[in-house]
Protein backbone atom coordinates (compact mmCIF):
# COMPACT_ATOMS: atom_id res chain seq x y z
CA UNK A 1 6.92 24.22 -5.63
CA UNK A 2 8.78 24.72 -2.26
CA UNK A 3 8.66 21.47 0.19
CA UNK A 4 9.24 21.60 4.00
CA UNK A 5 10.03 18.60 6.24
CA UNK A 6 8.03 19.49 9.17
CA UNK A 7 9.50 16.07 11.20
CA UNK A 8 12.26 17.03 13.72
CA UNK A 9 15.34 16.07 12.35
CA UNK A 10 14.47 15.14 8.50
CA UNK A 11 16.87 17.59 6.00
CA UNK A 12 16.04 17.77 2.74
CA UNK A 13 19.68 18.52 1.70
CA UNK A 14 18.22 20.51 -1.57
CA UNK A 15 16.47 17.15 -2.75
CA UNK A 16 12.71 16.93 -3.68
CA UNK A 17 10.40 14.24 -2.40
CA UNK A 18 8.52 12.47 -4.94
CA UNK A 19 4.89 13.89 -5.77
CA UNK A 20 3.18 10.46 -5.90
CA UNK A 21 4.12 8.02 -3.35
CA UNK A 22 1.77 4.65 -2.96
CA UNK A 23 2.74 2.28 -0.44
CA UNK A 24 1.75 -1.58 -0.73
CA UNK A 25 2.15 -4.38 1.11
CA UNK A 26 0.16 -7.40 3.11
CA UNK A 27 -2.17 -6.80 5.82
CA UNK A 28 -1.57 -5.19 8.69
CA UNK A 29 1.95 -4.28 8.07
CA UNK A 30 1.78 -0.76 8.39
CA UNK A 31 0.84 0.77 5.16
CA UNK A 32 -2.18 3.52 6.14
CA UNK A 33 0.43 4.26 9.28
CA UNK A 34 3.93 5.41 7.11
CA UNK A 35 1.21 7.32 4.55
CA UNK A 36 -0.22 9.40 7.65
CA UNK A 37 3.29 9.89 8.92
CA UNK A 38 4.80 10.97 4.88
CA UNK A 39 1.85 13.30 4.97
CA UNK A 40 2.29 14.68 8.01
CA UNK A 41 6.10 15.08 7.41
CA UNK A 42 5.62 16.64 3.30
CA UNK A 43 2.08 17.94 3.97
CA UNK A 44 0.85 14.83 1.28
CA UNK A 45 -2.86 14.55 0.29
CA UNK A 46 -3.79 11.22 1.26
CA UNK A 47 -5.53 8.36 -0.68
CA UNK A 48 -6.68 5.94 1.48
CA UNK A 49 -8.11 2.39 1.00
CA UNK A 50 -10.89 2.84 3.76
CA UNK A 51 -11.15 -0.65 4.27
CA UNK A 52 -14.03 -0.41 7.04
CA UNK A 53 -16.21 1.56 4.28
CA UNK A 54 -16.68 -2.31 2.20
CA UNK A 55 -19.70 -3.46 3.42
CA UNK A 56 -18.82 -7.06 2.86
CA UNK A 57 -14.97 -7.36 3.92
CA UNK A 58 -16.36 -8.33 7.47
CA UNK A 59 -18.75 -11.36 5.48
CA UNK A 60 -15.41 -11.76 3.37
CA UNK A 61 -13.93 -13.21 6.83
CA UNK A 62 -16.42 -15.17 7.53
CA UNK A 63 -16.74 -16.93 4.49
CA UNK A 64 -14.55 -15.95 1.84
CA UNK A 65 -15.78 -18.20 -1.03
CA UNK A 66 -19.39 -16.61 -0.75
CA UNK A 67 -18.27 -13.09 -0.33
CA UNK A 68 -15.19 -12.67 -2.27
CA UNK A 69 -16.53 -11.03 -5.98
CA UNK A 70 -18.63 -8.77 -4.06
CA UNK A 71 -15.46 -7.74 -1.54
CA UNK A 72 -13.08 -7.22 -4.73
CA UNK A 73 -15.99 -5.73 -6.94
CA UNK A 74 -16.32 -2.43 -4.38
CA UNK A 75 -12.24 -1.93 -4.10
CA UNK A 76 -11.97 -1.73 -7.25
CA UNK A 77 -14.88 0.36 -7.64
CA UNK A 78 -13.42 2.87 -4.68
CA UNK A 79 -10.33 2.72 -6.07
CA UNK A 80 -10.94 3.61 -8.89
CA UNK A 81 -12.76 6.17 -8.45
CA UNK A 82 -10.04 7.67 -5.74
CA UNK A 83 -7.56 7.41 -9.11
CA UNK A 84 -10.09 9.27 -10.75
CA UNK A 85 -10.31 12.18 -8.45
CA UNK A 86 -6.53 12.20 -8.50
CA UNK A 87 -6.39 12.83 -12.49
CA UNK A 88 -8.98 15.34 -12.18
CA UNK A 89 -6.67 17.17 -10.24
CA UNK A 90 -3.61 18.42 -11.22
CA UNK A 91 -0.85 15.89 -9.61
CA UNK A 92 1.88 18.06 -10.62
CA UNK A 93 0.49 20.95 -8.41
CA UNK A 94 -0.21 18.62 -4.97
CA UNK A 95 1.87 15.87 -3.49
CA UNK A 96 -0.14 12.84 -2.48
CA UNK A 97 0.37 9.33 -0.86
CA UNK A 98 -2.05 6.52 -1.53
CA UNK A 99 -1.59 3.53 0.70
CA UNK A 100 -2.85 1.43 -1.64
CA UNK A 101 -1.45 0.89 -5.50
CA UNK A 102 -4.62 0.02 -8.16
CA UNK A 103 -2.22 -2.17 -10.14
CA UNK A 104 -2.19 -4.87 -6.85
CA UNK A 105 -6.16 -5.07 -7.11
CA UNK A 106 -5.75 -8.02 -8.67
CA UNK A 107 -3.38 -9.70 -6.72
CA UNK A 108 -6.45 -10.59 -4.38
CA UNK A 109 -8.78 -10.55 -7.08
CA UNK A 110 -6.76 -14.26 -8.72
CA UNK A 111 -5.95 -15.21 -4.87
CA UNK A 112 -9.34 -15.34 -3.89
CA UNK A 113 -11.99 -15.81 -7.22
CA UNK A 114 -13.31 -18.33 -8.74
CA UNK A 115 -12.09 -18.51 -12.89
CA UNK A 116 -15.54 -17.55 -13.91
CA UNK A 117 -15.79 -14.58 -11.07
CA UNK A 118 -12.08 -13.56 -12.22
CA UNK A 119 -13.21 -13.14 -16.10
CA UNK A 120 -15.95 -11.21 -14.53
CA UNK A 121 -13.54 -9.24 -12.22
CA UNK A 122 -11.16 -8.72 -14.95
CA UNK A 123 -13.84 -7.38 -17.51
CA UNK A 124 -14.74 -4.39 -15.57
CA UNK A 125 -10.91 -3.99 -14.77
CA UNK A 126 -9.93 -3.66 -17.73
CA UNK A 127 -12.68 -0.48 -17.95
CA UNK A 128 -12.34 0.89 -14.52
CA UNK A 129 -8.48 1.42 -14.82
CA UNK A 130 -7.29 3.08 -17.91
CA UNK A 131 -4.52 6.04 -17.74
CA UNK A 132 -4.33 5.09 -14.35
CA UNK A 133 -1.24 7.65 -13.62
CA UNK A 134 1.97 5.90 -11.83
CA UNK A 135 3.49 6.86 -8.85
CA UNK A 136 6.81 8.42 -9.02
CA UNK A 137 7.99 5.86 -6.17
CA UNK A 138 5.95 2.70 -4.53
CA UNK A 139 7.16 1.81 -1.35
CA UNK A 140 6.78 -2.02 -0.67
CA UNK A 141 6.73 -3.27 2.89
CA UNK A 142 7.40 -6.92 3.84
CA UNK A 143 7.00 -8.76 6.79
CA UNK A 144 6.80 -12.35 8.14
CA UNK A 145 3.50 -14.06 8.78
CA UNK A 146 4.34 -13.76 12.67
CA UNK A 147 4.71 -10.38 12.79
CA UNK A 148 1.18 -9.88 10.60
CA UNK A 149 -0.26 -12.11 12.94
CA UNK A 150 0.65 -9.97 16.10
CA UNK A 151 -0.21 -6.22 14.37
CA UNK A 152 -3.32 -7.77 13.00
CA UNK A 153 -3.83 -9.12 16.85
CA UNK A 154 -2.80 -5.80 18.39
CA UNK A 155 -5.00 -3.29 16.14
CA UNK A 156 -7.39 -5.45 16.99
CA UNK A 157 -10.56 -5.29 14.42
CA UNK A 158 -12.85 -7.66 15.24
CA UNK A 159 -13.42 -9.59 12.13
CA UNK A 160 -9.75 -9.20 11.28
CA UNK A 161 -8.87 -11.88 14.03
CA UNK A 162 -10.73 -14.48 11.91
CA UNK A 163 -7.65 -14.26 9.36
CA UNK A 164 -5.74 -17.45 9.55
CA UNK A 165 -1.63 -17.70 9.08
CA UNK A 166 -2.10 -19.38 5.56
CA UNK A 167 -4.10 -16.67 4.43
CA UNK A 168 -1.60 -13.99 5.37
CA UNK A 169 0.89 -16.80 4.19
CA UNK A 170 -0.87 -16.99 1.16
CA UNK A 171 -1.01 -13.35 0.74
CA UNK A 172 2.48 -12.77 1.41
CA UNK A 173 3.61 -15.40 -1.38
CA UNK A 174 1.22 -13.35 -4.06
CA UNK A 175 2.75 -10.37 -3.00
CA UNK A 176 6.48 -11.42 -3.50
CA UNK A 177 5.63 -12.46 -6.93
CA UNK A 178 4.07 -9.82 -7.95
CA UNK A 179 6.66 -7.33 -6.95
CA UNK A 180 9.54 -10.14 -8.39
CA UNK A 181 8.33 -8.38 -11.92
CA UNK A 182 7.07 -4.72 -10.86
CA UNK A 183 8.93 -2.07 -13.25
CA UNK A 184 6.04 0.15 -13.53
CA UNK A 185 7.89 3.03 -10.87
CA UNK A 186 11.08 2.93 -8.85
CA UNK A 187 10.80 0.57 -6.14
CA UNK A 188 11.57 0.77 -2.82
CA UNK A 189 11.21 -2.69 -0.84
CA UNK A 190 11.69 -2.42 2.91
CA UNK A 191 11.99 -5.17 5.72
CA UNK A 192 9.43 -4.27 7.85
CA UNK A 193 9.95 -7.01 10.63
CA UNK A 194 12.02 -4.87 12.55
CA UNK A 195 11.11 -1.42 11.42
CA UNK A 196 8.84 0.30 13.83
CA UNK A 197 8.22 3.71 12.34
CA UNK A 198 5.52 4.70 14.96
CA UNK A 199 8.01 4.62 18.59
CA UNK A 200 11.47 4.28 16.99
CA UNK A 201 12.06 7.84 15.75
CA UNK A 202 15.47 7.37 14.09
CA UNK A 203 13.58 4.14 12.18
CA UNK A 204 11.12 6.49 10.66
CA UNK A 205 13.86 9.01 9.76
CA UNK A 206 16.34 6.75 8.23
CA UNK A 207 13.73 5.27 5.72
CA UNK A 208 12.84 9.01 4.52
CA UNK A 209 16.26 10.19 4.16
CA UNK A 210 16.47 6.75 2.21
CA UNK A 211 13.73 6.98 0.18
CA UNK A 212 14.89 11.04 -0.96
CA UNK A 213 17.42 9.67 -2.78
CA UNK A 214 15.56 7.19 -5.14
CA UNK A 215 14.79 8.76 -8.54
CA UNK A 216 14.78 5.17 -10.41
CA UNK A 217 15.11 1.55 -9.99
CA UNK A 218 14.73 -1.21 -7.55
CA UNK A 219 15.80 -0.43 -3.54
CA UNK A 220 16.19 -2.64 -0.25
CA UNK A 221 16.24 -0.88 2.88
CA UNK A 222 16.45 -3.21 5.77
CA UNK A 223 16.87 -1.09 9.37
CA UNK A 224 18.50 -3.92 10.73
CA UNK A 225 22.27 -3.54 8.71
CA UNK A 226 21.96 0.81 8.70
């Protein structure tokens, strides 16, 4: 298969971009964003979270004890289903980008259940996800609770401004730790405090050209010290 950088100054340099890219990382740091811009730049299927489409993330917000085993119940249930449509394809023909990875589902799923709603959450897990295939490179981006706070503010979805800083703090810390012990696919973890992909060109270009080389392993990239 022949890939072609259609971004303005992104060269290949002979190397081949990896045919399964998910991207992970808290709210409102920029995931769905840098999977419509690799798509757009490697002509990637996308796999999308569609967020909106969970009929009881905006209840979630309101009350998050009440809603929180039906919220996780239909992501996992998307998801999975997403992975499924994946395998039924063949992923060594098409290129895709997910901006979401199915091994993070429960990451929320422990942050925010009960014990007896997370044996229930897990039991269907452990059903819904088998053979899930890996990515060939997972591209984790980090940033502070401030800067959540402001891109959650800025997008500005209505029941998303009911998320409070130890949430997102919260989320953050599960995050960290879950990534701490991710060996599952090369890992690329990127500071994305000052990266702004979407109207700083040369930020967006430098993390591709990064990211080309990575065939294995754990990776920082951190636009700040390039």
């Amino acid at each position: 298969m022949i890939y072609e950088a259609v971004g303005a100054g992104i060269d290949l340099k002979g190397r081949t971009p990896p045919l399964f890219v998910a991207i992970e990382g808290p709210i409102g740091v920029g995931k769905t964003t840098l999977a419509k811009q690799l798509a757009n730049t490697f002509n990637y299927q996308m796999l999308l979270e569609n967020a909106a489409e969970n009929p009881f993330l905006e209840r979630f917000y309101q009350n998050q004890k009440n809603a929180a085993l039906a919220t996780q119940l239909f992501f996992l249930f998307q998801r999975s289903q997403q992975i499924q449509d994946l395998r039924q394809g063949d992923i060594f023909e098409t290129v895709r980008v997910a901006d979401f990875l199915i091994n993070k589902d429960r990451l929320f799923a422990k942050l925010t259940l009960e014990d007896d709603e997370y044996k229930l959450y897990d039991k269907v897990y452990q059903q819904l996800t088998i053979d899930a295939p890996k990515p060939d490179l997972v591209i984790y981006l980090q940033a502070s609770v401030d800067v959540l706070t402001e891109r959650i503010q800025t997008r500005g979805i209505d029941y998303e401004q009911r998320i409070s800083a130890d949430y997102l703090k919260s989320i953050n810390e599960a995050y960290s730790e879950f990534f701490l012990y991710y060996d599952d696919a090369p890992l690329l973890i990127v500071n994305a405090d000052e990266l702004d992909a979407v109207n700083r060109r040369e930020d967006y270009e430098q993390l591709v050209d990064y990211m080309l080389n990575i065939r294995s392993g754990r990776h920082y990239f951190n636009p700040t010290i390039l």
